[in-house]
PDB file of N, CA and C in Angstrom:
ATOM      1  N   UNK A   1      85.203  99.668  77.555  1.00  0.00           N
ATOM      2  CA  UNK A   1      84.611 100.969  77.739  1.00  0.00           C
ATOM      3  C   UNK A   1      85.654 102.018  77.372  1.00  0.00           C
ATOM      4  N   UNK A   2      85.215 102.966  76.355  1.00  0.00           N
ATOM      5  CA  UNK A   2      86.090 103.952  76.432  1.00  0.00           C
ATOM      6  C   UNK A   2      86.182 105.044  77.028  1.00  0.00           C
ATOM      7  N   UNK A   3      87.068 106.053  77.651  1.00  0.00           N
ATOM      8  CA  UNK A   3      87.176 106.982  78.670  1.00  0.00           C
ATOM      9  C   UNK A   3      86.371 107.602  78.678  1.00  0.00           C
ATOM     10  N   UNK A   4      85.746 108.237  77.288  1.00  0.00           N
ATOM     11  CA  UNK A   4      84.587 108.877  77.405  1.00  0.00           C
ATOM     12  C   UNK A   4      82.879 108.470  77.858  1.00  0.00           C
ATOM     13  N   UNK A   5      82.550 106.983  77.913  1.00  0.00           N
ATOM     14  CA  UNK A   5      82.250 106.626  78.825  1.00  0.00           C
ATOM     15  C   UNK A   5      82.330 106.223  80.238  1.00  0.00           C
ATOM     16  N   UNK A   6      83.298 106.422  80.599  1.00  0.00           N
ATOM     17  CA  UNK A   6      83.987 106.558  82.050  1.00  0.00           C
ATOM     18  C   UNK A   6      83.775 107.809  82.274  1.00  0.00           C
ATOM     19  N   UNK A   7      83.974 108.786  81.875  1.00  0.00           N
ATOM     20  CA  UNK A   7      84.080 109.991  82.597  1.00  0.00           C
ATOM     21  C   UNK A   7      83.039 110.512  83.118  1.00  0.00           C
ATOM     22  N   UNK A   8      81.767 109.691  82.298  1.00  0.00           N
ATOM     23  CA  UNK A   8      80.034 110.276  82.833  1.00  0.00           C
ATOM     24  C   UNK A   8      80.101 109.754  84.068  1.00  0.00           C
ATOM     25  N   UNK A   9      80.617 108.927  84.633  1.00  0.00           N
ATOM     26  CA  UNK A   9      80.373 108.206  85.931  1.00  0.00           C
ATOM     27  C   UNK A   9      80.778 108.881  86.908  1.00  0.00           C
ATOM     28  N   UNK A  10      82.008 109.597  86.682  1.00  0.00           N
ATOM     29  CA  UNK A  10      82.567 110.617  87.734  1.00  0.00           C
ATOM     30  C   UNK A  10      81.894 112.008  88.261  1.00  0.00           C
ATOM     31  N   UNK A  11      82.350 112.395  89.412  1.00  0.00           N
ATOM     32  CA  UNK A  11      81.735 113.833  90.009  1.00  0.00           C
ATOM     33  C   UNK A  11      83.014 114.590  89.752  1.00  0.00           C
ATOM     34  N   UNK A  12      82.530 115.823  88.901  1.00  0.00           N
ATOM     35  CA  UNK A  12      83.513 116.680  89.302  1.00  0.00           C
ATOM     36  C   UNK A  12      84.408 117.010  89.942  1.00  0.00           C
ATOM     37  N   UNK A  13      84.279 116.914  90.955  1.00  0.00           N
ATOM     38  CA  UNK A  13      85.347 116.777  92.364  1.00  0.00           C
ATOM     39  C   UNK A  13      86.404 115.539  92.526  1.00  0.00           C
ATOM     40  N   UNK A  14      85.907 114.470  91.798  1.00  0.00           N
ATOM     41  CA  UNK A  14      86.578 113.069  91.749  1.00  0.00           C
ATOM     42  C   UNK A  14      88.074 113.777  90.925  1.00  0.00           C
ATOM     43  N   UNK A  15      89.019 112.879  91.822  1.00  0.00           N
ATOM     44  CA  UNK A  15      90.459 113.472  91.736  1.00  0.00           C
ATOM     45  C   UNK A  15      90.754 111.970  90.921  1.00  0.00           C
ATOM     46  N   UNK A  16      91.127 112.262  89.084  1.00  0.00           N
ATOM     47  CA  UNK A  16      91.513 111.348  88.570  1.00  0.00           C
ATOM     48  C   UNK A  16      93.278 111.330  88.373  1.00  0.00           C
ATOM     49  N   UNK A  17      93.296 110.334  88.311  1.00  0.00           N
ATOM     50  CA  UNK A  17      95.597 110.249  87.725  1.00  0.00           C
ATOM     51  C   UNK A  17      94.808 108.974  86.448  1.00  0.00           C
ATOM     52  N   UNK A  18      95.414 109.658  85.154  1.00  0.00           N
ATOM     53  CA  UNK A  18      95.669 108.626  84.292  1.00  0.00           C
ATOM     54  C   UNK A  18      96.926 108.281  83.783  1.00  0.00           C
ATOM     55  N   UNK A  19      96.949 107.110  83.493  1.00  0.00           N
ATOM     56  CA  UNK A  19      98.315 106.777  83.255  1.00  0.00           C
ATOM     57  C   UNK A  19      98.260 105.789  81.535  1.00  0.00           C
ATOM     58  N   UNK A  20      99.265 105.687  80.843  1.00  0.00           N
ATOM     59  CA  UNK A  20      99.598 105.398  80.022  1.00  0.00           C
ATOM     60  C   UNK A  20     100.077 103.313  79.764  1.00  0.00           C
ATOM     61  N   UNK A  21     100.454 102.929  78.861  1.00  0.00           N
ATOM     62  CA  UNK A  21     100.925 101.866  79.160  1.00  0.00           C
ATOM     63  C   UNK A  21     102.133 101.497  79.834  1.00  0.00           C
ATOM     64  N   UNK A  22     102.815 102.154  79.259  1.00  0.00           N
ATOM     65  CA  UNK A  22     104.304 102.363  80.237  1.00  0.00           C
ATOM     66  C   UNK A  22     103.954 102.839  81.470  1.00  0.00           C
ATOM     67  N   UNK A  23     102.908 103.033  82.115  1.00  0.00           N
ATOM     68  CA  UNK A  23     103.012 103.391  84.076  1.00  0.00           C
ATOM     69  C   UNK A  23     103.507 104.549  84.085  1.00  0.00           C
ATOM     70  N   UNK A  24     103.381 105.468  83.190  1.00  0.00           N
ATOM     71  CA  UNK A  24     103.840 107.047  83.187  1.00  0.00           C
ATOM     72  C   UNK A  24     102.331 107.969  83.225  1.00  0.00           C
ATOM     73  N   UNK A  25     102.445 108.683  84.263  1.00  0.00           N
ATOM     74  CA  UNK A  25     100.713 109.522  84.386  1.00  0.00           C
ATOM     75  C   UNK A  25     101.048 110.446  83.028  1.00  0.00           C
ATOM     76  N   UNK A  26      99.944 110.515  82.410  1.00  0.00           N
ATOM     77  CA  UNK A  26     100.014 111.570  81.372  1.00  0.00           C
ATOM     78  C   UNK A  26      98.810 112.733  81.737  1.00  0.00           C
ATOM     79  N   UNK A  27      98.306 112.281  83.261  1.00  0.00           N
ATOM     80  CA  UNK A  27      96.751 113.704  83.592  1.00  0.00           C
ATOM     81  C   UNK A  27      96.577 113.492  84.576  1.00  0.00           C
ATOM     82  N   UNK A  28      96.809 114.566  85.581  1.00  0.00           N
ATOM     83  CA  UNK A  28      96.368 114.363  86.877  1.00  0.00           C
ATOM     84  C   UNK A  28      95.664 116.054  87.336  1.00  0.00           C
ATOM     85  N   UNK A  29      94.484 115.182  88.408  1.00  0.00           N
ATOM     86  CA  UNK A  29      93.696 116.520  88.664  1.00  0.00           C
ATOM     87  C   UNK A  29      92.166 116.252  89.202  1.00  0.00           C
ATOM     88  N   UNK A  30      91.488 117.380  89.237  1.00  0.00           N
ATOM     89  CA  UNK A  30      89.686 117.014  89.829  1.00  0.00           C
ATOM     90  C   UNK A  30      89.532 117.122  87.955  1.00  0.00           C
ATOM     91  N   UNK A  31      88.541 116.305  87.753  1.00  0.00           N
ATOM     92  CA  UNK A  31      87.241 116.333  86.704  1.00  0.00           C
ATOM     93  C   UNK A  31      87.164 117.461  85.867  1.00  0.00           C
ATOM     94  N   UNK A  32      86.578 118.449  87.192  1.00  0.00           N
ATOM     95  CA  UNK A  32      85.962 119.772  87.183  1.00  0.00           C
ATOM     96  C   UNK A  32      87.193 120.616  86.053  1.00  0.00           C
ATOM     97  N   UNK A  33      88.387 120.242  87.000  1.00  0.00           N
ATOM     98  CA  UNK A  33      89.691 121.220  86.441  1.00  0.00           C
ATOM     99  C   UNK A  33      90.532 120.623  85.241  1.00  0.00           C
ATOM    100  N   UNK A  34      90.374 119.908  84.778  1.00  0.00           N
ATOM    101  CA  UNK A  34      90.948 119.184  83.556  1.00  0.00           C
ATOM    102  C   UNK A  34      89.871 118.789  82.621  1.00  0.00           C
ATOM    103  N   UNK A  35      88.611 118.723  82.554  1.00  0.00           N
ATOM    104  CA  UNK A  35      87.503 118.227  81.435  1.00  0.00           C
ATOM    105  C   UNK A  35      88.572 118.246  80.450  1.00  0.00           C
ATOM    106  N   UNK A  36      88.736 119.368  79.790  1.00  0.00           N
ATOM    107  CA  UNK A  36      88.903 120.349  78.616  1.00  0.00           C
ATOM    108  C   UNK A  36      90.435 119.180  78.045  1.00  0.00           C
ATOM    109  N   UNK A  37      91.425 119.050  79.328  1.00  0.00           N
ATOM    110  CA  UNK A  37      92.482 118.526  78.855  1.00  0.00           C
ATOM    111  C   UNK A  37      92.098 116.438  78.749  1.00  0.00           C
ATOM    112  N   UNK A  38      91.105 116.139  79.197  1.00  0.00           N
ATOM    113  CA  UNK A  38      90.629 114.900  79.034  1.00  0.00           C
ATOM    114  C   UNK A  38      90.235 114.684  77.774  1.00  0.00           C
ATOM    115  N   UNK A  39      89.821 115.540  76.792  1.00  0.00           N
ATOM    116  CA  UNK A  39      88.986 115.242  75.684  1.00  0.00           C
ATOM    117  C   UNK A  39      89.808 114.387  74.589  1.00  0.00           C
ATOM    118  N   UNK A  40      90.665 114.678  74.945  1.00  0.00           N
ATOM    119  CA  UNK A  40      92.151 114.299  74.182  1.00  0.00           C
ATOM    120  C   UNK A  40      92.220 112.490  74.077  1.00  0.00           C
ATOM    121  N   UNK A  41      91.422 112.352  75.069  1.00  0.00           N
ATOM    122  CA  UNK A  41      91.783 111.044  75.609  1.00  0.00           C
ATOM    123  C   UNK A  41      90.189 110.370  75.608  1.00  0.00           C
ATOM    124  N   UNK A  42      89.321 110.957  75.024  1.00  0.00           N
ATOM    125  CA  UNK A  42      87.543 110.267  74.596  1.00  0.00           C
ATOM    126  C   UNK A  42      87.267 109.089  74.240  1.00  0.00           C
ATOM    127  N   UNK A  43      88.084 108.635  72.879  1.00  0.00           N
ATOM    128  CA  UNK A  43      88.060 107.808  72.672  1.00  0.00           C
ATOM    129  C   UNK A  43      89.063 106.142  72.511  1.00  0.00           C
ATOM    130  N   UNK A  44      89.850 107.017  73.672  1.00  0.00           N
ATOM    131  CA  UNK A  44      90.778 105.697  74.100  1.00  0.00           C
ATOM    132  C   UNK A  44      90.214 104.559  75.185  1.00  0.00           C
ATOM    133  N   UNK A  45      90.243 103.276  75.100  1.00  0.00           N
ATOM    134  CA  UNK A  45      90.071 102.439  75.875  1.00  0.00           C
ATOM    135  C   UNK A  45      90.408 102.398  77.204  1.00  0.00           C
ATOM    136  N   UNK A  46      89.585 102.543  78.184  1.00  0.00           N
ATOM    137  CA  UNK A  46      90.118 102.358  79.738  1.00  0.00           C
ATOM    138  C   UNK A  46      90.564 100.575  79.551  1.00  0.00           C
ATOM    139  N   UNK A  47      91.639 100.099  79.975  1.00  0.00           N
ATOM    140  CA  UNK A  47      92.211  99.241  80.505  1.00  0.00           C
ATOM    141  C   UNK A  47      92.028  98.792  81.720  1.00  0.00           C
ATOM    142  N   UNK A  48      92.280  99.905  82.976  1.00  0.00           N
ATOM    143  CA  UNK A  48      92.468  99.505  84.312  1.00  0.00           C
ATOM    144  C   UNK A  48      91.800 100.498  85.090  1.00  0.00           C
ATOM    145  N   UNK A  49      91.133 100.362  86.149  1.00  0.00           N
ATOM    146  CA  UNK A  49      91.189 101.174  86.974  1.00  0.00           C
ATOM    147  C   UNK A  49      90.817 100.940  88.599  1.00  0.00           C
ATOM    148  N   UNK A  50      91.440 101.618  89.641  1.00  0.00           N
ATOM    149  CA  UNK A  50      92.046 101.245  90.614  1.00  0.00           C
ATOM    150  C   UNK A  50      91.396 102.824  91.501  1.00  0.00           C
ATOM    151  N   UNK A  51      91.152 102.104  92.832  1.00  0.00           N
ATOM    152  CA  UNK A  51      90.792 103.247  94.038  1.00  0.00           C
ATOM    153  C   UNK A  51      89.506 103.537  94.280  1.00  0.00           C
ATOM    154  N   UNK A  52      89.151 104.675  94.929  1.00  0.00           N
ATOM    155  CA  UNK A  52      87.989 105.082  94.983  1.00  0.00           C
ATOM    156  C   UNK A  52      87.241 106.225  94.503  1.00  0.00           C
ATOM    157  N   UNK A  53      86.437 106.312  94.060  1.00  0.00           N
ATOM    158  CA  UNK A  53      85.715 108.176  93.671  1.00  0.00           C
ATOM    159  C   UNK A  53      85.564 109.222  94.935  1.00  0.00           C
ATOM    160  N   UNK A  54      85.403 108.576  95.704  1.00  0.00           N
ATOM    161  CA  UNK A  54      85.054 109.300  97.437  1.00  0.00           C
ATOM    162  C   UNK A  54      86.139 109.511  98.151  1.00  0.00           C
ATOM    163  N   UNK A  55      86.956 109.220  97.829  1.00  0.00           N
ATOM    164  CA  UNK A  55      88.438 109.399  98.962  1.00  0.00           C
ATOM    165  C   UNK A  55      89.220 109.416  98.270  1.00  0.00           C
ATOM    166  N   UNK A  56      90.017 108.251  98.128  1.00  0.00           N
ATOM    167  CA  UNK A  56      91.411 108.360  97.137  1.00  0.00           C
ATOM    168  C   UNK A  56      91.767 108.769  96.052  1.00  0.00           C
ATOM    169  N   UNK A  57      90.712 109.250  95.118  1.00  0.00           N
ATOM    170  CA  UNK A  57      90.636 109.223  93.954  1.00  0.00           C
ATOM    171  C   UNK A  57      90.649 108.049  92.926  1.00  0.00           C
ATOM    172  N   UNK A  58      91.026 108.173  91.479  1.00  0.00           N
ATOM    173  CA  UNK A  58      90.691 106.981  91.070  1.00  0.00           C
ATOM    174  C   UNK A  58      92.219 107.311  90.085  1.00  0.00           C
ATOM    175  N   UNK A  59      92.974 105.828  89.957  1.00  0.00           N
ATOM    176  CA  UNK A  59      93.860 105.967  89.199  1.00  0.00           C
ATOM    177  C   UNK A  59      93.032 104.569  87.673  1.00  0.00           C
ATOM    178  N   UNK A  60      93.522 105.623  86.853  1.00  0.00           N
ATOM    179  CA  UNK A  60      93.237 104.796  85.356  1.00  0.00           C
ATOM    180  C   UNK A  60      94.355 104.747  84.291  1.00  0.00           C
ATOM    181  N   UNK A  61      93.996 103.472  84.111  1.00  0.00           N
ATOM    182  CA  UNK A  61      95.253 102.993  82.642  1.00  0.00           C
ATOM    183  C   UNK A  61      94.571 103.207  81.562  1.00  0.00           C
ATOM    184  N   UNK A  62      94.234 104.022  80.815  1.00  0.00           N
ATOM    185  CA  UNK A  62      94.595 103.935  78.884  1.00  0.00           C
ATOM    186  C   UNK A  62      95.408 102.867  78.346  1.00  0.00           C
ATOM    187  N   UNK A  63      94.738 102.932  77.057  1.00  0.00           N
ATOM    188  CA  UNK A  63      95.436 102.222  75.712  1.00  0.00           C
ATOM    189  C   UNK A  63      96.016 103.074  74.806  1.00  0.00           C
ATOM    190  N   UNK A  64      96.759 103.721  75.435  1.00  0.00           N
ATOM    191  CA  UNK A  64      97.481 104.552  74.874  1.00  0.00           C
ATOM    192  C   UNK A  64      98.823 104.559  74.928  1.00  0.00           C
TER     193      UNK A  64
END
């Protein structure tokens, strides 16, 4: 799946951290407040992802 199918799944409010292959975050934030800086990242492959949408937020790995 690529991020840009991931991202329809989320609520605005959902507090994402993405991270890179090296384990370095390259985006952290709500949905709502970063769209614009996510786009960057549409058609990269989600790899991993870890946590919750309702509480913890959700941390995600790229193929990037």
């Amino acid at each position: 799946m690529n991020f840009h199918e991931c991202m329809k799944l989320f609520y605005p409010e959902t507090k994402i951290i993405l991270y890179n292959q090296k384990n370095e975050v390259i985006l952290e934030g709500l949905v709502k407040d970063i769209r614009k800086e996510c786009e960057q990242y549409h058609n990269v492959e989600v790899t991993f992802v870890s946590g919750r949408a309702d509480t913890t937020g959700l941390k995600i790995w790229l193929d990037v």
